[in-house]
Protein backbone atom coordinates (compact mmCIF):
# COMPACT_ATOMS: atom_id res chain seq x y z
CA UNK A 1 0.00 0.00 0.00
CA UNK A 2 1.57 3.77 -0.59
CA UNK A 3 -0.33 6.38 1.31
CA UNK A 4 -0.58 9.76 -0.38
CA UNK A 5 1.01 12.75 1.43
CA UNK A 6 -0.28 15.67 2.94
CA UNK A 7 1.80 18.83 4.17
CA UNK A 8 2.65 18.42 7.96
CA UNK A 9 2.92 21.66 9.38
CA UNK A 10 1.48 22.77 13.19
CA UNK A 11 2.05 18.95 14.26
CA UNK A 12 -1.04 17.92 11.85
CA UNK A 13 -1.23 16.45 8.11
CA UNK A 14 -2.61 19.16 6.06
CA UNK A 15 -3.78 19.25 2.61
CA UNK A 16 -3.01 22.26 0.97
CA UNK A 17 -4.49 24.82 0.99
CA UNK A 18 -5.37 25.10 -2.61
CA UNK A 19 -6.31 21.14 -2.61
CA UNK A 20 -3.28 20.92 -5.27
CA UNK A 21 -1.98 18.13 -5.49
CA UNK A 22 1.40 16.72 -7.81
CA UNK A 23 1.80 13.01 -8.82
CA UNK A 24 4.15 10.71 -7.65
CA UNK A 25 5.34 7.61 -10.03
CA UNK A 26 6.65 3.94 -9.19
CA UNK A 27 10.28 4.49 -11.48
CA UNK A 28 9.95 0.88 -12.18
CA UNK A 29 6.89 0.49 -14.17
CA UNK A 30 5.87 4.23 -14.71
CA UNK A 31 2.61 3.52 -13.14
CA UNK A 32 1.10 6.73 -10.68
CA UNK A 33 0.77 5.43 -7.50
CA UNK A 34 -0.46 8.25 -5.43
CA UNK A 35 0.06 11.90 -4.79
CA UNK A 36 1.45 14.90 -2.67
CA UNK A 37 0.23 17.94 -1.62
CA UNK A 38 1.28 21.26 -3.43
CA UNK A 39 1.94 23.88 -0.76
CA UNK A 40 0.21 27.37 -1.82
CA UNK A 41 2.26 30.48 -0.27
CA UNK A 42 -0.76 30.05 2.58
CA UNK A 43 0.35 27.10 3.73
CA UNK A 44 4.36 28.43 3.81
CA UNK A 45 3.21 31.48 5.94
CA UNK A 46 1.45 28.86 8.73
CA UNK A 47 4.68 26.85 8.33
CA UNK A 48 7.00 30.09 9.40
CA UNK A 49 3.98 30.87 11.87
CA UNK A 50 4.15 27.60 13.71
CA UNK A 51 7.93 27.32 13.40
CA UNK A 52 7.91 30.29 15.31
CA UNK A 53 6.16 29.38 17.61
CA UNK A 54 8.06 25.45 17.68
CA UNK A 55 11.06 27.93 18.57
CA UNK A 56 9.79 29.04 21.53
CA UNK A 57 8.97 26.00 22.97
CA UNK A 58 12.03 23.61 21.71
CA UNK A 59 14.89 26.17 22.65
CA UNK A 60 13.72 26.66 25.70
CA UNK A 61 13.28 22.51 26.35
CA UNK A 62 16.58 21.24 28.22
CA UNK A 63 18.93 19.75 25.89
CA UNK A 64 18.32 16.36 27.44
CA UNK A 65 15.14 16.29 27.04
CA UNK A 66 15.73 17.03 23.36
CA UNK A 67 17.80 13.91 23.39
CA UNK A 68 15.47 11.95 24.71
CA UNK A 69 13.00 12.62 22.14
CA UNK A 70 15.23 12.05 19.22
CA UNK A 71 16.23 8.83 20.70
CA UNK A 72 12.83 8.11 20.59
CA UNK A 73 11.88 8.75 17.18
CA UNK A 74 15.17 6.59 16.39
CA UNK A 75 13.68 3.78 17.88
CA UNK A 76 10.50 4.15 16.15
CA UNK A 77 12.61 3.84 12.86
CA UNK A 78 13.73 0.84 13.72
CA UNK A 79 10.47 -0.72 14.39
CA UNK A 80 8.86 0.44 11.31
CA UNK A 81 12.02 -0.03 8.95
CA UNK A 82 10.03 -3.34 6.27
CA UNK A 83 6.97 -0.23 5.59
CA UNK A 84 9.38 2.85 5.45
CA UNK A 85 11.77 1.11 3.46
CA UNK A 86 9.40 -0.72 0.86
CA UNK A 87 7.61 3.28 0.53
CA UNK A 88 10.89 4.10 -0.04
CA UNK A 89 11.72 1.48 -2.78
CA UNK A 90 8.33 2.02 -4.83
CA UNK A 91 8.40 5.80 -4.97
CA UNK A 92 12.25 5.96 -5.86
CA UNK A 93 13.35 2.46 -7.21
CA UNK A 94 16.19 1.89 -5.19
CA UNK A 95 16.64 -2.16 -4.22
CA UNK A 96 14.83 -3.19 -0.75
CA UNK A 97 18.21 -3.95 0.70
CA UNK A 98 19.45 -0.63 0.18
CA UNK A 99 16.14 1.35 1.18
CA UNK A 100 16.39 -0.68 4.61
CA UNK A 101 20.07 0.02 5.07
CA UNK A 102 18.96 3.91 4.87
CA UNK A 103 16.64 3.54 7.57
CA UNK A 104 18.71 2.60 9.93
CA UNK A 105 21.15 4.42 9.08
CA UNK A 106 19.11 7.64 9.60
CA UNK A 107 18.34 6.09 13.18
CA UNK A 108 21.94 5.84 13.96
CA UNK A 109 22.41 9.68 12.83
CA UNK A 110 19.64 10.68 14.88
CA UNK A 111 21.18 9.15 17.96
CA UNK A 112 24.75 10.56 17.12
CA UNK A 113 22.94 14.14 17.19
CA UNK A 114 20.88 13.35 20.22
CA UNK A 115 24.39 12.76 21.93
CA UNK A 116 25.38 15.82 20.57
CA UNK A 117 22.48 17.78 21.65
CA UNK A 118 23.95 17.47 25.42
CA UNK A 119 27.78 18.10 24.48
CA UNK A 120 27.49 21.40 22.71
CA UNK A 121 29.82 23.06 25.45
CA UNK A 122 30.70 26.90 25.54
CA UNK A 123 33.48 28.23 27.38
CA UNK A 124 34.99 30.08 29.99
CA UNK A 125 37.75 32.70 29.31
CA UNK A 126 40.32 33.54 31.54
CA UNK A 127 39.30 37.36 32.38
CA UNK A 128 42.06 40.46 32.49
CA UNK A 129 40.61 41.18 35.66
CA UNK A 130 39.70 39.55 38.53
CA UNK A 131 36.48 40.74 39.12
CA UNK A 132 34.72 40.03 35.61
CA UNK A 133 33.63 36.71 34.26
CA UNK A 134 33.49 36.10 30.50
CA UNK A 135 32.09 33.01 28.92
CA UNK A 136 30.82 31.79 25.92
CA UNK A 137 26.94 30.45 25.39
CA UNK A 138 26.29 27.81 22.40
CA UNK A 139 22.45 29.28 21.37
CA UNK A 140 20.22 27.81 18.76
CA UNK A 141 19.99 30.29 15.22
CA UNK A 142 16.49 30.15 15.51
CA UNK A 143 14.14 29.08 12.21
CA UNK A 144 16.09 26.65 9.70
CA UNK A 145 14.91 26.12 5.71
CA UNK A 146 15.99 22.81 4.62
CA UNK A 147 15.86 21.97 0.77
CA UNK A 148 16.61 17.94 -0.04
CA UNK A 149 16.62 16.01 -3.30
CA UNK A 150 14.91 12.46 -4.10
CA UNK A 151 17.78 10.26 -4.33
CA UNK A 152 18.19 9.55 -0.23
CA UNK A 153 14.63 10.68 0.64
CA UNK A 154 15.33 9.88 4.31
CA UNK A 155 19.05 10.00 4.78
CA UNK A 156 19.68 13.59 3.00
CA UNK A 157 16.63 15.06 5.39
CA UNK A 158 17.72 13.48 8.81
CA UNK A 159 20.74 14.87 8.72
CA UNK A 160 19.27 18.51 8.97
CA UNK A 161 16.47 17.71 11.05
CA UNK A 162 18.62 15.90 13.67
CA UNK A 163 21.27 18.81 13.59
CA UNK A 164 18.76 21.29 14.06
CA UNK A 165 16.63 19.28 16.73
CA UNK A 166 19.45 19.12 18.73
CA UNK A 167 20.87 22.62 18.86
CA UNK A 168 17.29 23.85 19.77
CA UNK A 169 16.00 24.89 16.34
CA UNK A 170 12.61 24.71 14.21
CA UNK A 171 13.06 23.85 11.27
CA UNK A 172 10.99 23.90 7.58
CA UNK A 173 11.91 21.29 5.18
CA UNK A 174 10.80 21.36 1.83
CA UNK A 175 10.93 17.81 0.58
CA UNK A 176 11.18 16.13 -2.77
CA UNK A 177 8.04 15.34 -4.58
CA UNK A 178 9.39 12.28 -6.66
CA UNK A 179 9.67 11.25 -3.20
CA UNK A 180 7.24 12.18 -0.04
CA UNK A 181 5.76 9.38 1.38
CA UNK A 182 9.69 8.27 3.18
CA UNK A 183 10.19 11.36 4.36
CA UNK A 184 7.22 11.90 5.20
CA UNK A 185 7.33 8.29 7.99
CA UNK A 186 10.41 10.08 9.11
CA UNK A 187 8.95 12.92 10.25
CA UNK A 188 5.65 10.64 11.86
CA UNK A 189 8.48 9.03 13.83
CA UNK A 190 9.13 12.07 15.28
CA UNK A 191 5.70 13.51 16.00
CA UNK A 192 4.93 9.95 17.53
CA UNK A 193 8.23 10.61 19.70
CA UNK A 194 6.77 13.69 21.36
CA UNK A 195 7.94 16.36 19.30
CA UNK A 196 6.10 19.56 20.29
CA UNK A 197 4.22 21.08 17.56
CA UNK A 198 5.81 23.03 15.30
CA UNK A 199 9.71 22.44 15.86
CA UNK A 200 9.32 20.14 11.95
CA UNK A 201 7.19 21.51 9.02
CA UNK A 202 7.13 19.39 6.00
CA UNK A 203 6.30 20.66 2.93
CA UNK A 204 6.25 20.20 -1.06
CA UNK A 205 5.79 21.93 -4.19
CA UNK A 206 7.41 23.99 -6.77
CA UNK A 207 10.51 24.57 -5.93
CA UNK A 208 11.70 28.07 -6.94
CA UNK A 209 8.80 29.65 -5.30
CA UNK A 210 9.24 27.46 -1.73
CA UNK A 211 12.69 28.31 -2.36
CA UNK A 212 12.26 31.85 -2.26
CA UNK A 213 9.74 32.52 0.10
CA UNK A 214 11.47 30.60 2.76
CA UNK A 215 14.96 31.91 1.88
CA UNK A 216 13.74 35.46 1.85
CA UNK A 217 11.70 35.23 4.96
CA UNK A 218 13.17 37.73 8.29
CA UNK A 219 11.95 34.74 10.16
CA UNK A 220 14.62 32.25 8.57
CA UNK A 221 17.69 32.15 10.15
CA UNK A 222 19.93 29.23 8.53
CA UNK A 223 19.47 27.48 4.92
CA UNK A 224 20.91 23.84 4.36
CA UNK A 225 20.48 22.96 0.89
CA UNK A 226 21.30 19.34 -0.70
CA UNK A 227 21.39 18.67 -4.44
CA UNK A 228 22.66 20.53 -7.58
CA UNK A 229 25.76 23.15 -7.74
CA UNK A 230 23.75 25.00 -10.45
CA UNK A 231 20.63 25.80 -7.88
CA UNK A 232 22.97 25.43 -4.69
CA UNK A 233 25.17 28.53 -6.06
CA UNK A 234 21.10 30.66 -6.77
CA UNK A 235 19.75 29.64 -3.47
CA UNK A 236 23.52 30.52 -1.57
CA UNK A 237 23.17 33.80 -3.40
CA UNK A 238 20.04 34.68 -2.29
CA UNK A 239 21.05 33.50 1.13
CA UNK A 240 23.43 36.11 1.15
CA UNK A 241 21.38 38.76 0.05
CA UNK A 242 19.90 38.21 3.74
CA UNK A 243 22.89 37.38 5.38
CA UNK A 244 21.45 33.73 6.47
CA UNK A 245 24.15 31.07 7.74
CA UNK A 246 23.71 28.45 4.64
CA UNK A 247 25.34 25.00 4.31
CA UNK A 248 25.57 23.64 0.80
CA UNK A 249 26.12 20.13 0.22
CA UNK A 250 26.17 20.00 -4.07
CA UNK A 251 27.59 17.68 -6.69
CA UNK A 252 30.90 15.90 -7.68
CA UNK A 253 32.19 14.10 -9.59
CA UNK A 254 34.29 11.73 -7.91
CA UNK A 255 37.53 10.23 -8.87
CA UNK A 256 39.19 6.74 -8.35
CA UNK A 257 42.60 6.38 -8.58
CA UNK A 258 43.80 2.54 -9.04
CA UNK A 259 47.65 2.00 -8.45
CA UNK A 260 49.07 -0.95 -10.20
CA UNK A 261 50.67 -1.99 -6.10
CA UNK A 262 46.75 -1.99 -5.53
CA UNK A 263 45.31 -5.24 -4.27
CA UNK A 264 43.02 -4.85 -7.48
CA UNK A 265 40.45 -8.12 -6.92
CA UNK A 266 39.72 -6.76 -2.94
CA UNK A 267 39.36 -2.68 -4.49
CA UNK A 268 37.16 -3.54 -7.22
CA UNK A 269 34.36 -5.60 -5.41
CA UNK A 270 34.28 -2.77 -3.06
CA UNK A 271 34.17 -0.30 -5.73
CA UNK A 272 31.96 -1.41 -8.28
CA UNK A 273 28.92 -2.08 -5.39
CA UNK A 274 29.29 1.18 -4.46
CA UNK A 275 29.56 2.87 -7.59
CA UNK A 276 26.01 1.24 -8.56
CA UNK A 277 24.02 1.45 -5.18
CA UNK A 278 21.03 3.83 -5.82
CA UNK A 279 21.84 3.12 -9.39
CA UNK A 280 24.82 5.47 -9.19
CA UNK A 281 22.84 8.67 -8.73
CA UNK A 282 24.53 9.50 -5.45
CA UNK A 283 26.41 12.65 -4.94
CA UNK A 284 29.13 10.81 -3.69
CA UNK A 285 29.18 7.87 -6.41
CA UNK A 286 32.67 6.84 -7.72
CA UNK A 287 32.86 7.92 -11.80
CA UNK A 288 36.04 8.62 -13.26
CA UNK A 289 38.01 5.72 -12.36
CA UNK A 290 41.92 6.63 -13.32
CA UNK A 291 43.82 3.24 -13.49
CA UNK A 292 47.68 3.21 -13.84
CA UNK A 293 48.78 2.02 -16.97
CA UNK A 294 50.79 -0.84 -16.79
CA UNK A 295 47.59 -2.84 -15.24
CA UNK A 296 44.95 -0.42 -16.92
CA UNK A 297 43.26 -3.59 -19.58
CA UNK A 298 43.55 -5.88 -17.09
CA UNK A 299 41.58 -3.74 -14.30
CA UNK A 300 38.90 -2.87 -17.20
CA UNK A 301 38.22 -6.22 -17.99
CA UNK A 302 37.92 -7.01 -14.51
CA UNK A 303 35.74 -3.95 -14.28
CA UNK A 304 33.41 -5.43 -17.24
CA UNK A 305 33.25 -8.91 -15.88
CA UNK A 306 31.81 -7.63 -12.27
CA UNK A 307 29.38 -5.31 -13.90
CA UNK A 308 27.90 -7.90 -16.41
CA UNK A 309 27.30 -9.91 -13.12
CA UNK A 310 25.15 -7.60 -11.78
CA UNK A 311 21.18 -7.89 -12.11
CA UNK A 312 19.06 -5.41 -12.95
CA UNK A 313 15.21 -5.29 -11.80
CA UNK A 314 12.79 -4.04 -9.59
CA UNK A 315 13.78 -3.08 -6.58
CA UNK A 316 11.08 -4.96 -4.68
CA UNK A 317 12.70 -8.64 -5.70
CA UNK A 318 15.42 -9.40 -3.46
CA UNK A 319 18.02 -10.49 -5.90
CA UNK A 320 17.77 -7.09 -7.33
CA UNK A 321 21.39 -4.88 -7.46
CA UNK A 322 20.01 -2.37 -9.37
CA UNK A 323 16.73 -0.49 -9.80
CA UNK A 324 15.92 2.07 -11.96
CA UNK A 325 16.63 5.83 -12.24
CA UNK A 326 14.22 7.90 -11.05
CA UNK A 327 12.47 9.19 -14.13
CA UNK A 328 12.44 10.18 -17.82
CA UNK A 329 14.39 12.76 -18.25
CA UNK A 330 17.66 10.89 -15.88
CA UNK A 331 16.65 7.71 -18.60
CA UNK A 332 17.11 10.29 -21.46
CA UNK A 333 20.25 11.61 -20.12
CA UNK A 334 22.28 8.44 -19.65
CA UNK A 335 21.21 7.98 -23.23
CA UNK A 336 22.30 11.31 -24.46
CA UNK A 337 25.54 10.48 -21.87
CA UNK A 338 26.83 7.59 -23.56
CA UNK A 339 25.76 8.80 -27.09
CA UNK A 340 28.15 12.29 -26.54
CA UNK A 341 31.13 9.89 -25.35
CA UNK A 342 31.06 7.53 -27.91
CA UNK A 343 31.21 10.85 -30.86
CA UNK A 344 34.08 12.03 -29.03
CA UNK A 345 35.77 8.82 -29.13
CA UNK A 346 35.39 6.70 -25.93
CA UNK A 347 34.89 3.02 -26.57
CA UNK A 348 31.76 1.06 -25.35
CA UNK A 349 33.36 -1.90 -23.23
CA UNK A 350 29.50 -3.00 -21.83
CA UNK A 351 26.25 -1.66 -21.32
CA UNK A 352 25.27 1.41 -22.34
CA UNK A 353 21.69 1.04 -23.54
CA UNK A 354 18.08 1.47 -22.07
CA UNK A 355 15.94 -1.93 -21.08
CA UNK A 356 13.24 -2.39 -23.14
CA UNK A 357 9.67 -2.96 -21.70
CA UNK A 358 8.27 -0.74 -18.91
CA UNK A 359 10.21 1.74 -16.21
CA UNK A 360 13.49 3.72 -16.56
CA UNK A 361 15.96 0.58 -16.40
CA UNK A 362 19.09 1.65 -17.98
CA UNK A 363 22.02 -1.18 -18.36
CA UNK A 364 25.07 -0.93 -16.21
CA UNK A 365 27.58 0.83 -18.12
CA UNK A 366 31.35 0.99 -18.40
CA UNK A 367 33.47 3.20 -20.83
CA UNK A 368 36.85 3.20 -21.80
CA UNK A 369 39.71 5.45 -23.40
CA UNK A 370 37.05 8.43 -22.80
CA UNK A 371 38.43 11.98 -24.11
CA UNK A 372 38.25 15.03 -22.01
CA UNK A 373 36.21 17.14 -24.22
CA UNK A 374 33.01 14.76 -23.74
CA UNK A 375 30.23 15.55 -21.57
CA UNK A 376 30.82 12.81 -18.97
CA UNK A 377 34.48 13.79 -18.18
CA UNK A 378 33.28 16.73 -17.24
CA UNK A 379 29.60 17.03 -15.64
CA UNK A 380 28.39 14.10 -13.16
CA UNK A 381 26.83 11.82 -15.27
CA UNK A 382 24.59 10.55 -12.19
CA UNK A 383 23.61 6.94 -12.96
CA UNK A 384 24.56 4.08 -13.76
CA UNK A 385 28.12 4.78 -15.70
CA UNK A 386 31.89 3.75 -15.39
CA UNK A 387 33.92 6.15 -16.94
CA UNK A 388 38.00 4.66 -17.38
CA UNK A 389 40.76 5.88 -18.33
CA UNK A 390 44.39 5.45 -17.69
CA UNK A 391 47.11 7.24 -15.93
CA UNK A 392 51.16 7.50 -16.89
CA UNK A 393 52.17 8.30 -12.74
CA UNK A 394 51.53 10.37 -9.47
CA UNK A 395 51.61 13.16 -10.70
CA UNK A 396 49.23 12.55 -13.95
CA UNK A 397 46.80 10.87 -11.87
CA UNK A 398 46.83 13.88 -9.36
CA UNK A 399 46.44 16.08 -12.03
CA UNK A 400 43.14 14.43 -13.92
CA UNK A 401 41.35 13.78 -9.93
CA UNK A 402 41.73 17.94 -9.63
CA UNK A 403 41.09 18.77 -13.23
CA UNK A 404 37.29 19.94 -12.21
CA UNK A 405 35.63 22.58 -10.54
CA UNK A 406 34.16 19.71 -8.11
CA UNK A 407 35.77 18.53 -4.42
CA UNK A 408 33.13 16.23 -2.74
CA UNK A 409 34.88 12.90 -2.57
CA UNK A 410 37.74 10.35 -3.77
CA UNK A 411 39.06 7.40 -3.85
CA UNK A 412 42.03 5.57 -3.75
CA UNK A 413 43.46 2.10 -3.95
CA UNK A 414 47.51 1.67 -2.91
CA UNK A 415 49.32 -0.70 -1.24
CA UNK A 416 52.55 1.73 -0.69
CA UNK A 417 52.33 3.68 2.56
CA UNK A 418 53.91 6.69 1.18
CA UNK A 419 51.43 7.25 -1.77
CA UNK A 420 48.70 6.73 0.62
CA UNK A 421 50.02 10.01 3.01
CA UNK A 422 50.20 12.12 -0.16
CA UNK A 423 47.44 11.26 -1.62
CA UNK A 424 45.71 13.10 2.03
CA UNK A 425 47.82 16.09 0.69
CA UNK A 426 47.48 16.50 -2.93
CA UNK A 427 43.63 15.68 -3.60
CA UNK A 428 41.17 18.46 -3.71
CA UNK A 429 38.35 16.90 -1.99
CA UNK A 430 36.40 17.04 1.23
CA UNK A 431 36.35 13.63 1.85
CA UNK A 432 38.84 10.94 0.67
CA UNK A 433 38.97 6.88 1.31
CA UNK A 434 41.74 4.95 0.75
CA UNK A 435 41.74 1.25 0.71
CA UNK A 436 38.20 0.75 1.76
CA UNK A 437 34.49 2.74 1.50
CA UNK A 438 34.55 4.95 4.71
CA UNK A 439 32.28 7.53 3.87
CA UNK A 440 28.82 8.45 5.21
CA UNK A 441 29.16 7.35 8.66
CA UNK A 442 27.01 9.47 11.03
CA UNK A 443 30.23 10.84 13.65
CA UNK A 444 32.72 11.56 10.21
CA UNK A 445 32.57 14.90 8.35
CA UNK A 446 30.42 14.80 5.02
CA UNK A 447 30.88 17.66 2.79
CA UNK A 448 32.81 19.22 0.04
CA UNK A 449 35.11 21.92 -1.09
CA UNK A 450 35.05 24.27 -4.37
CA UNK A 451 32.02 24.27 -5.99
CA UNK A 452 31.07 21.11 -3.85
CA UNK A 453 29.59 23.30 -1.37
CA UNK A 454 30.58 24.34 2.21
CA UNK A 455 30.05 22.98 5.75
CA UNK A 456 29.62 20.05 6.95
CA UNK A 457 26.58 17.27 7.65
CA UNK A 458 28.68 14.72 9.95
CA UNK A 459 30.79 14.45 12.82
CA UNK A 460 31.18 16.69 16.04
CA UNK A 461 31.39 19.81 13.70
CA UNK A 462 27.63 19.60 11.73
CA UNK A 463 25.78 20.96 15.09
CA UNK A 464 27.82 24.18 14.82
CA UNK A 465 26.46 25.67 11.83
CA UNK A 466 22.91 25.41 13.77
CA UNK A 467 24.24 27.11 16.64
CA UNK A 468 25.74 31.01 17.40
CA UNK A 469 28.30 31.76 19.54
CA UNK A 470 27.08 34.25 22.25
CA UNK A 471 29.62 35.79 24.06
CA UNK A 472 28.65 37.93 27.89
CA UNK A 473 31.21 39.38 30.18
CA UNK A 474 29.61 40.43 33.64
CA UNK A 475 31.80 42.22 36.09
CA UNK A 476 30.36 42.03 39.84
């Protein structure tokens, strides 16, 4: 059963206000299977209204209390994870397996940030005199506008809600509507948890005009956006028009550099499932893979033979590895993707065409020899695609990883210590694993650098950009 879904704003499930509604599709047979709510401007002003008035009542609840309510709601994810995650598989495709791994992995974040909630510790500053005390106070911003794309529906928005719950903010998310009904459990599991009305508003609609409102607003305080570098770089703009704190979390295009020292076999089953979970449209999804030359066939062919192996389906059978993308026009651009490399030059090794019959099943893909003028060298293809190419030395691989605008993550496969320690050095990148997939963990940093965005979603630093430093001095 999918349930269609209202606006939650005021601790209630709303419909709009306009009774708007937009569809939402099953990506693997293109059938509608329900529908979402279209917020009218209305419905935003009750969401800054009863934010508002959540602020009142959450910053002023003590910190542990807080915790105890996120714990809560974690809890309730893990009870609930077979319905959340099978919502989550027929609204955006991805296999069961991987929809259920998200849910709990969104409960572990939101106990990470409950702990948090009850460590975010100011400070006391040795005074110039004796008779005056200064110290530091760690105080909520106030009013957060959270923006999240389709491809994690849960994980993308519990990272900002959990962050903002446990600094003491309210917070407005506007959600994606390929997408609700996950997100829209999540925030259930909170309400059931005790949240007090108003501290989460969920809404949907059109974008640019949610965008706006909320990010013009006197009433918002802090923008976290997750998705395109495109939109991230309008809405950060706009942010600073109104001098809002903004984290940006935007796209990559990440690079994996395979030494011929490498133990090859034990990097390339790790790889290759990673590069095609969520059918590679992850932010963080391994593309160019740069493969030293002397074993640069030999790593291809190895590269083919594992992604042959895979199965393609629905996500709903459990042999499944890969579901489809989420909807026409990602199926036309893989298309248009492969098409572009193969002009310039790049050679088809496997893959590279569309599944005939119903929903937006693309084959696994890998490409070879692939010159720098085509599209996918330089734009994230985001799907299903292995992009190879080979690499002379250090200093030529180092090169090609920094070539683009992008720093989000990296990769890296070496068995000699010293290459290891410079490749920590040399790569542009805000996050980089070496000799094993260590990204994404709730208490390690997740962001990127250059046009990757700024700040960070993980670790003991993602509370701070939901908190001001307040400084008082009192002399007796």
């Amino acid at each position: 059963m999918y349930t269609n879904t209202k606006l939650y704003i005021d601790g209630d499930w709303k419909l709009s206000k306009t009774n708007l509604a937009i569809e939402v599709l099953n990506p693997a047979n293109e059938s509608i299977i329900g529908e979402v709510s279209k917020a009218s401007l209305i419905d935003l002003q009750a969401s800054v209204e009863s934010a508002e008035n959540g602020f009142k009542v959450w910053k002023s609840t003590p910190a542990l209390e807080r915790a105890k309510i996120l714990n809560k709601a974690a809890d309730l994810l893990r009870e609930r994870v077979e319905d959340i995650a099978r919502t989550m598989t027929l609204e955006q495709g991805k296999p069961l397996k991987q929809s259920k791994i998200e849910v709990l992995s969104a409960a572990d974040i939101i106990n990470w940030f409950a702990a948090e909630a009850v460590r975010s510790y100011g400070q006391v500053i040795p005074s110039r005199n004796n008779d005056v005390l200064s110290y530091t106070l760690k105080v909520p911003v106030g009013i957060v506008a959270a923006f999240t794309p389709w491809n994690f529906p849960i994980n993308q928005i519990v990272r900002k809600i959990s962050a903002a719950l446990a600094a003491g903010c309210s917070i407005i998310v506007k959600g994606p509507e390929e997408t609700p009904a996950s997100p829209a459990q999540l925030v259930q599991a909170f309400h059931d948890a005790g949240l007090p009305s108003g501290v989460i508003s969920l809404v949907f609609g059109d974008p640019q005009e949610i965008s706006t409102y909320l990010i013009e607003h006197p009433k918002i305080k802090k923008i976290s956006f997750t998705g395109s570098t495109p939109i991230g770089k309008q809405l950060a703009s706009l942010a600073g028009k109104h001098m809002k704190k903004v984290t940006m979390e935007l796209g990559g295009h990440a690079p994996v550099l395979i030494f011929k020292d490498a133990d090859i076999d034990k990097a390339l089953h790790q790889i290759i499932n990673f590069k095609f979970r969520n059918a590679g449209q992850v932010c963080i999804s391994p593309t160019r893979f740069l493969i030293e030359k002397e074993v640069y066939e030999q790593v291809v062919e190895k590269i083919a033979q594992l992604v042959k192996a895979l199965k393609v389906g629905n996500g709903l059978d459990e042999s499944t590895d890969i579901g489809p993308v989420i909807h026409s026009r990602a199926y036309g651009n893989l298309k248009s993707i492969v098409a572009d490399a193969l002009h310039h030059g790049a050679k088809l090794v496997c893959g590279g065409e569309q599944i005939q019959g119903e929903g937006y099943f693309f084959q696994p893909t890998v490409l070879k020899d692939v010159p720098l003028t085509a599209q996918c060298m330089n734009s994230e293809p985001f799907g299903p695609i292995v992009i190879c190419n080979s690499f002379d030395d250090y200093s030529d691989a180092i090169e090609e990883a920094n070539r683009l605008p992008f720093g989000l993550a990296a990769y890296a496969f070496s068995q000699n210590n010293k290459t290891c320690i410079e490749l920590g050095r040399d790569l542009e990148c805000g996050m980089l694993s070496i000799n094993h997939i260590g990204l994404s963990f709730p208490e390690l940093p997740f962001g990127g650098i250059k046009d990757s965005g700024y700040g960070t979603e993980g670790g003991s630093e993602a509370i701070n950009a939901y908190l001001d430093t307040r400084l008082v001095t009192v002399s007796a």
